[in-house]
PDB file of N, CA and C in Angstrom:
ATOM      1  N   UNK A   1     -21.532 176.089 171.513  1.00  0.00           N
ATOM      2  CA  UNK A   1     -22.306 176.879 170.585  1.00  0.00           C
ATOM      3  C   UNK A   1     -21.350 177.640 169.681  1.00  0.00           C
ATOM      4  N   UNK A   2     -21.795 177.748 168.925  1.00  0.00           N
ATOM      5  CA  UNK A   2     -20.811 178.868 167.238  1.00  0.00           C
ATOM      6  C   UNK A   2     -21.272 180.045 167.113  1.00  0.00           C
ATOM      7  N   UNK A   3     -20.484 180.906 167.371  1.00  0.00           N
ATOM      8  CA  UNK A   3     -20.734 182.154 166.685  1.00  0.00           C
ATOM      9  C   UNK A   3     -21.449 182.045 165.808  1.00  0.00           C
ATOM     10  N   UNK A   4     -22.742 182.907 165.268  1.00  0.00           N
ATOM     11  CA  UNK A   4     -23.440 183.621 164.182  1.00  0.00           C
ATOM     12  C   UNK A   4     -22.758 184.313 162.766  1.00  0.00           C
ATOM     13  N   UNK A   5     -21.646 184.639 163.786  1.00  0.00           N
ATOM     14  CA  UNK A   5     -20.947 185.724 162.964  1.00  0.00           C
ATOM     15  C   UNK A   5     -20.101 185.517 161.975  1.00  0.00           C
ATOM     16  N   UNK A   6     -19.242 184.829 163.209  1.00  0.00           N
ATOM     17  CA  UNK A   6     -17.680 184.338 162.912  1.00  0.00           C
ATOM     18  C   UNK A   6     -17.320 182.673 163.032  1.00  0.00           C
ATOM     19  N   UNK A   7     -18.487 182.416 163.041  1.00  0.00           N
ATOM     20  CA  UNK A   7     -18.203 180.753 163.735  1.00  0.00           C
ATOM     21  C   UNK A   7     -17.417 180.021 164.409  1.00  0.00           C
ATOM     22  N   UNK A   8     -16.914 181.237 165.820  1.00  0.00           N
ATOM     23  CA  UNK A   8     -16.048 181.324 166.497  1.00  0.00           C
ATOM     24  C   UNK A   8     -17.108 180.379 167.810  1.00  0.00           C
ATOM     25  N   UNK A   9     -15.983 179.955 169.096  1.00  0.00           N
ATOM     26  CA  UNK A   9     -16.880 179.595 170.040  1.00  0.00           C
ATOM     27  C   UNK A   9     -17.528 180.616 171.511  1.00  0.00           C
ATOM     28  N   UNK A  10     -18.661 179.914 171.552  1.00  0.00           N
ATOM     29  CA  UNK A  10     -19.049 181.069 172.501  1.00  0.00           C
ATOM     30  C   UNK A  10     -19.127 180.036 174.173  1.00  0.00           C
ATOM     31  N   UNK A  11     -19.497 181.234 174.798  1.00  0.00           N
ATOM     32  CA  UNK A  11     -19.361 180.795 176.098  1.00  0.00           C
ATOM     33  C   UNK A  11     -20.720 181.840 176.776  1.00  0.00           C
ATOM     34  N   UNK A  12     -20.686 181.066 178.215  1.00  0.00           N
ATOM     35  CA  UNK A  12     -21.901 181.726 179.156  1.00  0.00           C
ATOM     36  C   UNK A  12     -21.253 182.867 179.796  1.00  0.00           C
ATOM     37  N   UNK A  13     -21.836 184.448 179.716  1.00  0.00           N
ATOM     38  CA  UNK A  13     -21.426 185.004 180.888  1.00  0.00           C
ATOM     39  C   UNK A  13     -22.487 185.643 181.392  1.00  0.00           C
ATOM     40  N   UNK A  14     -21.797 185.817 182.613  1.00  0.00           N
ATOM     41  CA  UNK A  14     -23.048 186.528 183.757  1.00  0.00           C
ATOM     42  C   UNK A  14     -22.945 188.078 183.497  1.00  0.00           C
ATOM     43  N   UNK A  15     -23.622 188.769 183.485  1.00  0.00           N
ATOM     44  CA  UNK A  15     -24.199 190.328 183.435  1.00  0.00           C
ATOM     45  C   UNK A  15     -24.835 190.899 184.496  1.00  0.00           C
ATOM     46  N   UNK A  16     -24.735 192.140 184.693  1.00  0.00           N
ATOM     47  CA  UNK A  16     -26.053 192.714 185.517  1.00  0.00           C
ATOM     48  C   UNK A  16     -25.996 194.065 185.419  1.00  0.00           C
ATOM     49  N   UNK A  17     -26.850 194.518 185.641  1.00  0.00           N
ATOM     50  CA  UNK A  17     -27.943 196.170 185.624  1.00  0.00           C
ATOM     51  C   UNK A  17     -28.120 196.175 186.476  1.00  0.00           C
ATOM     52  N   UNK A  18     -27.423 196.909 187.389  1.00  0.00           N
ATOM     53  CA  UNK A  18     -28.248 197.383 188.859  1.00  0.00           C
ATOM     54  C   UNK A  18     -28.587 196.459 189.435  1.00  0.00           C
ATOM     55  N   UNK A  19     -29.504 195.949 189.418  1.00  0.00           N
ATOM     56  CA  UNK A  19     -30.267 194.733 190.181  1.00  0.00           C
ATOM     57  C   UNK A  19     -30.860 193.410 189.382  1.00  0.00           C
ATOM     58  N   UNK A  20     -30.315 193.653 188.307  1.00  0.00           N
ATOM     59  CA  UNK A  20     -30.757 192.674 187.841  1.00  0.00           C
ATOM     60  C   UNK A  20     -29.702 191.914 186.621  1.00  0.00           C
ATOM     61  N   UNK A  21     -29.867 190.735 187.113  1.00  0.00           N
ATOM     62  CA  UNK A  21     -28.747 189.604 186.696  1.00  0.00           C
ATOM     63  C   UNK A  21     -29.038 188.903 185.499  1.00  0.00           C
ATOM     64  N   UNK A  22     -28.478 188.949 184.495  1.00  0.00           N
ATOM     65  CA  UNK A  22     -28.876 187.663 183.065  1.00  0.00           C
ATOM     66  C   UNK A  22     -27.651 187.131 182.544  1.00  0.00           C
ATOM     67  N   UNK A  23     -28.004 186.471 182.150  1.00  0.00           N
ATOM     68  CA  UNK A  23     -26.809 185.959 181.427  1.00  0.00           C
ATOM     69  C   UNK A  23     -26.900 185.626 179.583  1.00  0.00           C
ATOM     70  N   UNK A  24     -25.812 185.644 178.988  1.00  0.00           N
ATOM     71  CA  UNK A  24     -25.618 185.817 177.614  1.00  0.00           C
ATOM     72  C   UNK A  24     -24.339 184.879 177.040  1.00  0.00           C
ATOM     73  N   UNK A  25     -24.584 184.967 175.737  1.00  0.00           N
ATOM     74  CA  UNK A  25     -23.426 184.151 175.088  1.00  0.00           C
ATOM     75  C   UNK A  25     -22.673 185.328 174.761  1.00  0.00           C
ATOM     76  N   UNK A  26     -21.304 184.710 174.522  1.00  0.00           N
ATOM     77  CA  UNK A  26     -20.198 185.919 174.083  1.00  0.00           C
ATOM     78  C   UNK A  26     -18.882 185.086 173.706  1.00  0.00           C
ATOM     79  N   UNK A  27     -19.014 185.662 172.782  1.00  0.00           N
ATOM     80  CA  UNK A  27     -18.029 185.027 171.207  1.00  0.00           C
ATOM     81  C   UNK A  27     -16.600 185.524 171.541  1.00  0.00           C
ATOM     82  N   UNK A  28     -15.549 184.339 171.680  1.00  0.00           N
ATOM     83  CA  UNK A  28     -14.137 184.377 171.885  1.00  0.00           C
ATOM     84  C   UNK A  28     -13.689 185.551 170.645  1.00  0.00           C
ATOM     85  N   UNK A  29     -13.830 185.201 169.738  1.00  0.00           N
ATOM     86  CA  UNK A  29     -13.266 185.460 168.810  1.00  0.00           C
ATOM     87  C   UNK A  29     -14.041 186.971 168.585  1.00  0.00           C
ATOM     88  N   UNK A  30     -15.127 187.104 168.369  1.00  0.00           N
ATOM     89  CA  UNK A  30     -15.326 188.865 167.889  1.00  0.00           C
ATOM     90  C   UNK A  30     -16.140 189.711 169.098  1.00  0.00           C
ATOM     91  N   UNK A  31     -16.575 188.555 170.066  1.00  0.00           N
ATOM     92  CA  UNK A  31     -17.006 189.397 171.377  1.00  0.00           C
ATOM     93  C   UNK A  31     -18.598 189.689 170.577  1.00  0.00           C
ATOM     94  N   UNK A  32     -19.375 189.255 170.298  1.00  0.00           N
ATOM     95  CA  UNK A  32     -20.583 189.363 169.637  1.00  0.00           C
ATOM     96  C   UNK A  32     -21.259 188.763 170.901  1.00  0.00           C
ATOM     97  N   UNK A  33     -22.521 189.410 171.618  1.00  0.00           N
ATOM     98  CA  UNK A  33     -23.086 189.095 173.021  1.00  0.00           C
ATOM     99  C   UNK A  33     -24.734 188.342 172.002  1.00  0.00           C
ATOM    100  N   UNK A  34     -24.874 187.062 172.487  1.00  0.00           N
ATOM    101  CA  UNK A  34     -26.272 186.878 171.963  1.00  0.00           C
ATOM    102  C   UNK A  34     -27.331 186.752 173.347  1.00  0.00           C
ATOM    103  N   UNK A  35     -28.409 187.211 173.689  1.00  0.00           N
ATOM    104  CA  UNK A  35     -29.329 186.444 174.880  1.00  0.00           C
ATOM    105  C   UNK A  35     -30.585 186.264 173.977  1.00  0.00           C
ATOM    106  N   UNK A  36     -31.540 185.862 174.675  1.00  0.00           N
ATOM    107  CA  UNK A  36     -32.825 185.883 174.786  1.00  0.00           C
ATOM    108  C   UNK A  36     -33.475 186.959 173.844  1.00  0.00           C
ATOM    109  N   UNK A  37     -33.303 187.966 174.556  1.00  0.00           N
ATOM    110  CA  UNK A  37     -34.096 189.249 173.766  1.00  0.00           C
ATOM    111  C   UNK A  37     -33.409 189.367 172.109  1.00  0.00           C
ATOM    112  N   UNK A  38     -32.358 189.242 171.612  1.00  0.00           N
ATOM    113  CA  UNK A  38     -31.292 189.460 170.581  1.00  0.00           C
ATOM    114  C   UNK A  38     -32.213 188.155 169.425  1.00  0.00           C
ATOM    115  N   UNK A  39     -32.195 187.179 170.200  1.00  0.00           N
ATOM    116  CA  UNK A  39     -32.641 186.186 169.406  1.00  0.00           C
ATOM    117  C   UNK A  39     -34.470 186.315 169.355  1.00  0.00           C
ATOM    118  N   UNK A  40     -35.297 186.094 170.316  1.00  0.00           N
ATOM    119  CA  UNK A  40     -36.659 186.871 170.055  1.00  0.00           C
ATOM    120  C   UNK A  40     -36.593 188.000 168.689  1.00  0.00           C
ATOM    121  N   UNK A  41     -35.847 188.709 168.817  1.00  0.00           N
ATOM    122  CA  UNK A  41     -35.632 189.996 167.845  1.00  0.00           C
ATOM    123  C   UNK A  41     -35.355 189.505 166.631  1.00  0.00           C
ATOM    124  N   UNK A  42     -34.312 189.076 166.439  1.00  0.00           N
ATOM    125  CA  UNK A  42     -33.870 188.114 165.118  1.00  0.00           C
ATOM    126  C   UNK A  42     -35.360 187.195 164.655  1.00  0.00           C
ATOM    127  N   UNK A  43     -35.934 186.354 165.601  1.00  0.00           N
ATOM    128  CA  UNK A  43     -36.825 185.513 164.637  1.00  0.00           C
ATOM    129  C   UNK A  43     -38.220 186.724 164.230  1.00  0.00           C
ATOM    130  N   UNK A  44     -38.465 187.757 164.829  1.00  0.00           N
ATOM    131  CA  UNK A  44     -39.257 188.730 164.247  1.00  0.00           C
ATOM    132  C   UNK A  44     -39.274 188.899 163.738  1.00  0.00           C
ATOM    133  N   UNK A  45     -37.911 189.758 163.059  1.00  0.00           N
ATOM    134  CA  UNK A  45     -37.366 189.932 161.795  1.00  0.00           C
ATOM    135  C   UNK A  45     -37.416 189.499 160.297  1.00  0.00           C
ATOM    136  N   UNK A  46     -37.443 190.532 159.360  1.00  0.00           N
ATOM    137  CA  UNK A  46     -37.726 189.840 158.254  1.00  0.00           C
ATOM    138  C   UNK A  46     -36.472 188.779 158.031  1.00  0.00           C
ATOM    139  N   UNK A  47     -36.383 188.039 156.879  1.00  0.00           N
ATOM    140  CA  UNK A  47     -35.211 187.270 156.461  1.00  0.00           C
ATOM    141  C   UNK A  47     -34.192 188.244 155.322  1.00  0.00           C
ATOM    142  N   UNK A  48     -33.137 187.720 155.362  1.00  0.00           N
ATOM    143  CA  UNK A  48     -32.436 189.000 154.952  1.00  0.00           C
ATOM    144  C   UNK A  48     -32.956 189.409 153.121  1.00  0.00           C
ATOM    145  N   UNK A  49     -32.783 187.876 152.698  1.00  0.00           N
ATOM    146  CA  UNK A  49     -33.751 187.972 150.957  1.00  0.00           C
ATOM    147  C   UNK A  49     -34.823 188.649 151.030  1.00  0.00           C
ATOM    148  N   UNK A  50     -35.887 188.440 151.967  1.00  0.00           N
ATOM    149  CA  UNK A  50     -36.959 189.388 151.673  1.00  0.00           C
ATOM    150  C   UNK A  50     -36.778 190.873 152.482  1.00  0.00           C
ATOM    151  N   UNK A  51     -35.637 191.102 153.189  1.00  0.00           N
ATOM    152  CA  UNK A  51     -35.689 192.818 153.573  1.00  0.00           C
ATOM    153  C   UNK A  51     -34.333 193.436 152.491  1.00  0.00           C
ATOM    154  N   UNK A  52     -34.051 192.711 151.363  1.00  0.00           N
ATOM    155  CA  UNK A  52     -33.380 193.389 150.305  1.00  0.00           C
ATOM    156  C   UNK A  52     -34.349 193.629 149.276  1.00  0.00           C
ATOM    157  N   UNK A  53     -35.506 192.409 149.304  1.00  0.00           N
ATOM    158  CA  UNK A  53     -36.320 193.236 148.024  1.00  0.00           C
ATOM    159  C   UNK A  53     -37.516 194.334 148.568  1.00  0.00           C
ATOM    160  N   UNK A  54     -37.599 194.121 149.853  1.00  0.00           N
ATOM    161  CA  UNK A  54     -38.341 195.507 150.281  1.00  0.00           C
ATOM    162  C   UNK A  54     -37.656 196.943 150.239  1.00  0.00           C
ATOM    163  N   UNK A  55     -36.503 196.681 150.201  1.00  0.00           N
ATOM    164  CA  UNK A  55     -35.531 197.979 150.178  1.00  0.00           C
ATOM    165  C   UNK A  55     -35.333 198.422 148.509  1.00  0.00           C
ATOM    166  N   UNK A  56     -35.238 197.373 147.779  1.00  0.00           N
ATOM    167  CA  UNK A  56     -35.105 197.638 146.386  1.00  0.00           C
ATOM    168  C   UNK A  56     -36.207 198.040 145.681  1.00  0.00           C
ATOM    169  N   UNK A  57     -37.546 197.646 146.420  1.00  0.00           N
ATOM    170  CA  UNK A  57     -38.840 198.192 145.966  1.00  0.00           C
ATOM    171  C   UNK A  57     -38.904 199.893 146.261  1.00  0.00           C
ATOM    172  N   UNK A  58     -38.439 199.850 147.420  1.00  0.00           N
ATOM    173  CA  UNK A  58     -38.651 201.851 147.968  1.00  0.00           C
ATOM    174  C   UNK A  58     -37.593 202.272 146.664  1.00  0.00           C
ATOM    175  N   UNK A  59     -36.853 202.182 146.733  1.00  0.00           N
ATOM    176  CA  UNK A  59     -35.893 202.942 145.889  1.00  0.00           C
ATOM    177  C   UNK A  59     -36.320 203.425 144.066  1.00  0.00           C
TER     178      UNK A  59
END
């Protein structure tokens, strides 16, 4: 998989909270963590063209 960022390569690592275990991608090169929730979040999200002309409209 490629970095988002940096189009560096990523890899699997394991995590945990207390009791609870997930795992995530994490970018050699800038350390950028992607999982599940990060990406859910991202496709919510507006696209970046349309959250510049919503910002240029407030102003």
């Amino acid at each position: 998989m490629k970095c988002p960022k940096c189009s560096g390569l990523m890899y699997v690592e394991r995590l945990s909270d207390f009791f609870v275990i997930f795992h995530v991608w994490k970018c050699i090169n800038c350390g950028a963590l992607i999982d599940k929730t990060i990406l859910e979040n991202q496709k919510r999200s507006l696209p970046p063209i349309e959250a510049l002309k919503t910002v240029s409209k407030t102003k």
